[in-house]
Protein backbone atom coordinates (compact mmCIF):
# COMPACT_ATOMS: atom_id res chain seq x y z
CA UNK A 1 49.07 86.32 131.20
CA UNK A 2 50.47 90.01 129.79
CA UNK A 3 51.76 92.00 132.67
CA UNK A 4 51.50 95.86 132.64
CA UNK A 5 52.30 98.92 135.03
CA UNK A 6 49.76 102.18 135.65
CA UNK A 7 52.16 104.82 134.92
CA UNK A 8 52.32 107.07 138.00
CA UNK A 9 51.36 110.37 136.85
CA UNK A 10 49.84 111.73 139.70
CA UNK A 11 53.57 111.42 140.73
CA UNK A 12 56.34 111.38 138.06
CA UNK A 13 55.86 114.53 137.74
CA UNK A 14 56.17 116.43 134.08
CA UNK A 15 60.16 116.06 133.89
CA UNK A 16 59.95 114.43 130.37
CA UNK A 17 63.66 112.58 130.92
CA UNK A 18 62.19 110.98 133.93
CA UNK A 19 59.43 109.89 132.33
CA UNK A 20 61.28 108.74 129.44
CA UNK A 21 63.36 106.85 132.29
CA UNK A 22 60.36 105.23 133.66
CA UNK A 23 59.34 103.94 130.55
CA UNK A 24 62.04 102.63 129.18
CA UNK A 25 62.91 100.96 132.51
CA UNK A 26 58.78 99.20 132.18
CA UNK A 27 60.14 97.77 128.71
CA UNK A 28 63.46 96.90 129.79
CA UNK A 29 61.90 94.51 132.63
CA UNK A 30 59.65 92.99 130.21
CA UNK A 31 56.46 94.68 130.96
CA UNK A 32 53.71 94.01 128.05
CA UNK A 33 52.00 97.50 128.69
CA UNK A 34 51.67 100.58 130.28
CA UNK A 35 48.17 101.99 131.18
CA UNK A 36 47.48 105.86 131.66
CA UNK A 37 44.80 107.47 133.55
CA UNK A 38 42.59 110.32 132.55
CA UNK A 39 41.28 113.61 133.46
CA UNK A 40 41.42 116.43 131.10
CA UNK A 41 40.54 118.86 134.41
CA UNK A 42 41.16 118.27 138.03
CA UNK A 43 38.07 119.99 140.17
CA UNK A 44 37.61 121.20 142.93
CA UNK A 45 36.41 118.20 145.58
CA UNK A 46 32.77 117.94 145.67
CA UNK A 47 31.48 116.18 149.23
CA UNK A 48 30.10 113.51 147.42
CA UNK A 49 32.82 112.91 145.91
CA UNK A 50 35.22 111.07 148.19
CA UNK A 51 38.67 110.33 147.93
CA UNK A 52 38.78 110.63 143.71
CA UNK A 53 41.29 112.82 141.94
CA UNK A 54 41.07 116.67 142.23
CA UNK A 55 42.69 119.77 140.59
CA UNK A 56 45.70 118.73 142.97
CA UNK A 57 46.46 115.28 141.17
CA UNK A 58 48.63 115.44 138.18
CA UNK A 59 47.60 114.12 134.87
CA UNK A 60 48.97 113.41 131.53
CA UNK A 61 47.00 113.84 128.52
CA UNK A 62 46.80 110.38 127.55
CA UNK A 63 47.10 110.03 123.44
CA UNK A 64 49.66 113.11 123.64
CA UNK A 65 51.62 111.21 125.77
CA UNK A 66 51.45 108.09 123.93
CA UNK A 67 52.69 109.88 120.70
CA UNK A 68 55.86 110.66 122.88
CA UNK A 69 56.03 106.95 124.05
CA UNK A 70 55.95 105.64 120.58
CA UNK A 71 59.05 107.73 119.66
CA UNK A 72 60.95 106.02 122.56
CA UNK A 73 59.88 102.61 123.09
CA UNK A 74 60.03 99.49 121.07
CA UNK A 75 57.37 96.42 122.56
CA UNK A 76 55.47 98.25 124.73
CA UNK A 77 51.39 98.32 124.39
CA UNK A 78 50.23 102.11 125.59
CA UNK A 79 46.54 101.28 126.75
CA UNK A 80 44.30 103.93 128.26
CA UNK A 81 42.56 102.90 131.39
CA UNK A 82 39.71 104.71 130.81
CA UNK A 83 39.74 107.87 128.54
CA UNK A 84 36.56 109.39 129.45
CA UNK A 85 34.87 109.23 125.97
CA UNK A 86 31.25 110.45 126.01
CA UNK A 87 33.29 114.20 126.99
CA UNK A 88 35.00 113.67 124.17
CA UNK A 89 34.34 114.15 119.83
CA UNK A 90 34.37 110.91 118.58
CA UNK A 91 36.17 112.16 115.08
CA UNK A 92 38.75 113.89 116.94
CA UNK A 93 39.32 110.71 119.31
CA UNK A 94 39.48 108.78 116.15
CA UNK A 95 41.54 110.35 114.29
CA UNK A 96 44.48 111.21 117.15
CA UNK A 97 43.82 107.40 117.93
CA UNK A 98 44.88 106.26 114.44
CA UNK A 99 47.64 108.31 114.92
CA UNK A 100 49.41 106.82 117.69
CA UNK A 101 48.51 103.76 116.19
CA UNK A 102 50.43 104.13 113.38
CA UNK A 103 53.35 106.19 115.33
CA UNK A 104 53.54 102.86 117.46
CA UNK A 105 53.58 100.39 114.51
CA UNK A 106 50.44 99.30 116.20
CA UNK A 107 50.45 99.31 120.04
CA UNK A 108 47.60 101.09 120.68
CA UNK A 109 44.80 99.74 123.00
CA UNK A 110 42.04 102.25 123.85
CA UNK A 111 40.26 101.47 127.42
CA UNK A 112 37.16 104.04 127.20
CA UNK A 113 34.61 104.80 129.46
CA UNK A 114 31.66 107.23 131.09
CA UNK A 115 33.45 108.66 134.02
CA UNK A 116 31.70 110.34 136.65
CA UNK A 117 33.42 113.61 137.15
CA UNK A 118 30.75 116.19 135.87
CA UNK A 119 32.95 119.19 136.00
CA UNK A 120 34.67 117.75 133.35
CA UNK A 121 31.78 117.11 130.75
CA UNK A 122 30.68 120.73 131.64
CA UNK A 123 33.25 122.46 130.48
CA UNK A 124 34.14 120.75 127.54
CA UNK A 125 30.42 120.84 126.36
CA UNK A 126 28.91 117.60 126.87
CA UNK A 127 26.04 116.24 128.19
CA UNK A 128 26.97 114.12 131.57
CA UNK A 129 23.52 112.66 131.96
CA UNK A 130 23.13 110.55 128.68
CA UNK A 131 26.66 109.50 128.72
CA UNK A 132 26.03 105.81 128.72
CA UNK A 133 23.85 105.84 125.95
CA UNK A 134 26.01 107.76 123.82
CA UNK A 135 29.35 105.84 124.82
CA UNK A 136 27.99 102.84 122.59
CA UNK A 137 27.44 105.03 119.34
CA UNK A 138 30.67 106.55 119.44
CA UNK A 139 31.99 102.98 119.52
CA UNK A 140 30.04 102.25 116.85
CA UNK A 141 31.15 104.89 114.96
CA UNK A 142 34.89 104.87 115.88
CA UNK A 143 35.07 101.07 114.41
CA UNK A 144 33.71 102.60 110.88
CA UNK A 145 36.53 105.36 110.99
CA UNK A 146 39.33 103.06 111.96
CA UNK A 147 38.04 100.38 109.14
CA UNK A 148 36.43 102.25 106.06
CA UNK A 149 38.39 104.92 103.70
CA UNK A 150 34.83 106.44 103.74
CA UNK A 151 31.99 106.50 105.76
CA UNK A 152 28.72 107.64 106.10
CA UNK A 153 27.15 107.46 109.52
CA UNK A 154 23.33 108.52 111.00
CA UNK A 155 23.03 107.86 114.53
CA UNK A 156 21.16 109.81 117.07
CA UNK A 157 24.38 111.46 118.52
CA UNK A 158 26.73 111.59 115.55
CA UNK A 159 26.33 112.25 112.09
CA UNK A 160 28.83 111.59 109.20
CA UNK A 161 28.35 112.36 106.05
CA UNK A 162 31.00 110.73 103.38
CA UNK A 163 34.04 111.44 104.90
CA UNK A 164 36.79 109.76 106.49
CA UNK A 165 40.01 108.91 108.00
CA UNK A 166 43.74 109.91 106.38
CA UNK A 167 45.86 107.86 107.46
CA UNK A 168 44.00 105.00 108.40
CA UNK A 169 45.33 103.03 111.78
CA UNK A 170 47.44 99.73 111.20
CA UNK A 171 45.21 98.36 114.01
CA UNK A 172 41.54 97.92 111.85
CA UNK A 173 40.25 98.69 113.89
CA UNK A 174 42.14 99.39 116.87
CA UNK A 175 41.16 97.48 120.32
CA UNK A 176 38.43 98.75 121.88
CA UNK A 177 37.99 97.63 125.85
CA UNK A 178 35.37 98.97 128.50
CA UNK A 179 35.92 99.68 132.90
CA UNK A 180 33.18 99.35 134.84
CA UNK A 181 30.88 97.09 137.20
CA UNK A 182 27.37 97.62 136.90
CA UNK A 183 25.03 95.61 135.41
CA UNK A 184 24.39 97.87 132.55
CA UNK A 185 27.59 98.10 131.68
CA UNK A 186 28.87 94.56 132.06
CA UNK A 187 26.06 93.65 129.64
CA UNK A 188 27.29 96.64 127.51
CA UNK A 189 31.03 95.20 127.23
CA UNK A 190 29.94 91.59 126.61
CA UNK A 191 27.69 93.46 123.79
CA UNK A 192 30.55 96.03 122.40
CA UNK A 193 33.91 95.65 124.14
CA UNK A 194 37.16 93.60 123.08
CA UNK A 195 37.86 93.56 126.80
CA UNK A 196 37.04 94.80 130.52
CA UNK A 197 38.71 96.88 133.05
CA UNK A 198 37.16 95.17 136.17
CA UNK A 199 37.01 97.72 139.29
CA UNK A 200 36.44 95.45 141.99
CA UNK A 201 38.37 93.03 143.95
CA UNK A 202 38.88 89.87 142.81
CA UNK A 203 35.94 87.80 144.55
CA UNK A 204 33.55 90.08 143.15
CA UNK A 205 35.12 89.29 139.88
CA UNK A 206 34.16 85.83 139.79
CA UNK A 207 30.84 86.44 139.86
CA UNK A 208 30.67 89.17 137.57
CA UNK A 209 32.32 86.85 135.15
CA UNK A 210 29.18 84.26 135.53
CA UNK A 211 26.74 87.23 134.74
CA UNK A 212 29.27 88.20 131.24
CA UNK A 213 29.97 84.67 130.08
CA UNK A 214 26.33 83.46 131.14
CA UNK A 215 25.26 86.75 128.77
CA UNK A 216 27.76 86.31 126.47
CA UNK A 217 26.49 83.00 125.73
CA UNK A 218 22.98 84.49 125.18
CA UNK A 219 23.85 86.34 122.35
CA UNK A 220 26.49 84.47 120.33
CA UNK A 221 29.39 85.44 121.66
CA UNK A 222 32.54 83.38 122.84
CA UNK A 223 33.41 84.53 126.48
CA UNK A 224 37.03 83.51 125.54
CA UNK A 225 37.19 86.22 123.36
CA UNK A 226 36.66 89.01 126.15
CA UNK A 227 39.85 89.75 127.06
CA UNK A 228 39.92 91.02 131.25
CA UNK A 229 42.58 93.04 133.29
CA UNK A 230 43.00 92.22 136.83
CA UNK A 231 44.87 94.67 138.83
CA UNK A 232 47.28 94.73 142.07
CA UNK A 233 48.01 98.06 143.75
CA UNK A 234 50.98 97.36 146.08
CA UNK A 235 50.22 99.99 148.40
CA UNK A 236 50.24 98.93 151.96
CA UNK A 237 50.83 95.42 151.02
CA UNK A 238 53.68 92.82 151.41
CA UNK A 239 55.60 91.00 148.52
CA UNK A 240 54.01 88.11 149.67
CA UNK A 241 50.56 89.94 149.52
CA UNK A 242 51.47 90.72 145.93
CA UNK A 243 51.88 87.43 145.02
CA UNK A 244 49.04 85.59 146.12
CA UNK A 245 47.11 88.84 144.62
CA UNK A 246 48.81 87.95 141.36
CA UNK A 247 47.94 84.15 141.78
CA UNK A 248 44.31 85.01 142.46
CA UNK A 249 44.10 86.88 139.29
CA UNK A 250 45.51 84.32 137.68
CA UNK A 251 43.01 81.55 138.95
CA UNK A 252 40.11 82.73 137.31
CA UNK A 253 41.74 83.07 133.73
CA UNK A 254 42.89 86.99 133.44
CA UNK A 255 44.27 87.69 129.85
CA UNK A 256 46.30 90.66 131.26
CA UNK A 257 47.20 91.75 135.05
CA UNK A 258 48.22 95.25 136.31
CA UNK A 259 49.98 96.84 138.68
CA UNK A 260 49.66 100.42 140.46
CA UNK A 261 52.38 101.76 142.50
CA UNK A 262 50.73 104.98 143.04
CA UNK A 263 49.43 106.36 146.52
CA UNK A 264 52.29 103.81 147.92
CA UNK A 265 54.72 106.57 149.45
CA UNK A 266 57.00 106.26 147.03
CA UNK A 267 58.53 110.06 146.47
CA UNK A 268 60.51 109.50 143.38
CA UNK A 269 60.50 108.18 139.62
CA UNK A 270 63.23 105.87 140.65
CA UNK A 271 61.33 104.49 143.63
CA UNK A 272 58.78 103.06 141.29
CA UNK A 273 61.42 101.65 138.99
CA UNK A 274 62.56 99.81 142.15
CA UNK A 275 59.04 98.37 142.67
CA UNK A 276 58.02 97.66 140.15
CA UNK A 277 61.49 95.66 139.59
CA UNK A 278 60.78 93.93 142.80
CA UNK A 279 57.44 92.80 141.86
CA UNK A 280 58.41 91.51 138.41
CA UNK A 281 61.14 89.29 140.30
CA UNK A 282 58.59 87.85 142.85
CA UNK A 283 55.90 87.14 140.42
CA UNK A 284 58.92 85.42 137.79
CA UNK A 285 60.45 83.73 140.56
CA UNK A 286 57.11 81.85 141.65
């Protein structure tokens, strides 16, 4: 089972030593990966909204900050957990994907998904309402990019004509996994993902795994080869808490497990180091 940190950047803050600190520290305790979040705009909070991110919460541009990463780090996977893609052009994504790809020697592992922050589709010029729909062409099409020299591609979203990719990724094509927990789109990562980002507790994960293999089953696909990230956030919980969390995920088969040290009360890049440190040694030590 990989084991892999959130990187706090709601607060690390944009110090780039102390982030290159952070980092490094991740792959010096033996860390598999490090997931970012994303939000290209922080909004104003909407009632319906809730306790989601807002224009106050920090946020590193994901695939910028992974081209950093690369430069500085040796083993580490750089996984997005989920760039919003549907606000997104596909080429673009594509084509800064296949960069860090190849900046990483092939560490790249793009988590993607709908979001549900419609500020942010607004104002960079996409269509929040057919999202879903859309998401699954642009995987489509981001699979031809990564894997053909040329392509030619006539969906009802995108539209290449004979063009292509230079460089190609070393990653053909480059791991594609999916967050999420409705029915649609469980169905919809059994169909197109490599993986899923579950976003629900464990329990519920069990039998959201029936539904996926039961599916997967249906339409000729090995369940063993969907990978799945569990995840722990530490806040308000014991080492002991972590733990069993850990063991739990571990139970029902997780290829990958993650851990969030955000919204913990920890007030400094160094306090997370310590964490994280601290959870690596409990989970080793079991």
């Amino acid at each position: 089972m990989s084991m892999g940190v959130v990187f706090p950047q709601t607060e690390i803050g944009s110090d780039p030593v102390a982030i290159k600190e952070y980092v490094q520290a991740v792959e010096a305790l033996g860390y598999t990966h490090l997931v970012a979040y994303d939000h290209v705009l922080g909004a104003l909070p909407r009632g319906e909204w809730g306790q989601r991110y807002s224009y106050h919460d920090m946020f590193h541009e994901p695939l910028v900050l992974f081209g950093y990463l690369a430069a500085i780090t040796n083993t580490l996977e750089l996984v997005t957990d989920v760039m919003i893609l549907p606000q997104r052009q596909t080429a673009l994504v594509a084509k800064q994907a296949a960069e860090v790809d190849i900046l990483s020697n092939g560490r790249l592992r793009l988590g993607v998904g709908i979001g549900w922050n419609y500020v942010e589709y607004e104002a960079l010029g996409k269509s929040f309402v057919d999202r879903g729909n859309r998401i699954e062409e642009q995987i489509a099409l981001l699979r031809e990019l990564w894997t053909n020299e040329l392509v030619t591609f006539q969906g009802e979203h995108e539209v290449i004509q004979q063009a292509g990719l230079n460089p190609l990724p070393i990653q053909r094509p480059i791991p594609i996994w999916m967050g999420g927990g409705a029915q649609r789109v469980l169905r919809r990562i059994v169909e197109v993902a490599d993986g899923w980002f579950p976003m629900m507790p464990v329990k519920d994960v069990r039998d959201a795994l029936v539904y996926m293999f039961d599916y997967a089953k249906t339409i000729g696909r090995d369940p063993k080869t969907i990978g799945i990230e569990g995840s722990i956030s530490i806040a308000n919980k014991t080492p002991d808490q972590w733990l069993e969390l850990a063991q739990a995920w571990r139970s029902i088969g997780v290829s990958h497990i993650l851990i969030n040290t955000m919204r913990s009360g920890l007030t400094s890049p160094q306090s997370h180091i310590d964490v994280i440190r601290k959870f690596k040694e409990t989970v080793d030590n079991y």
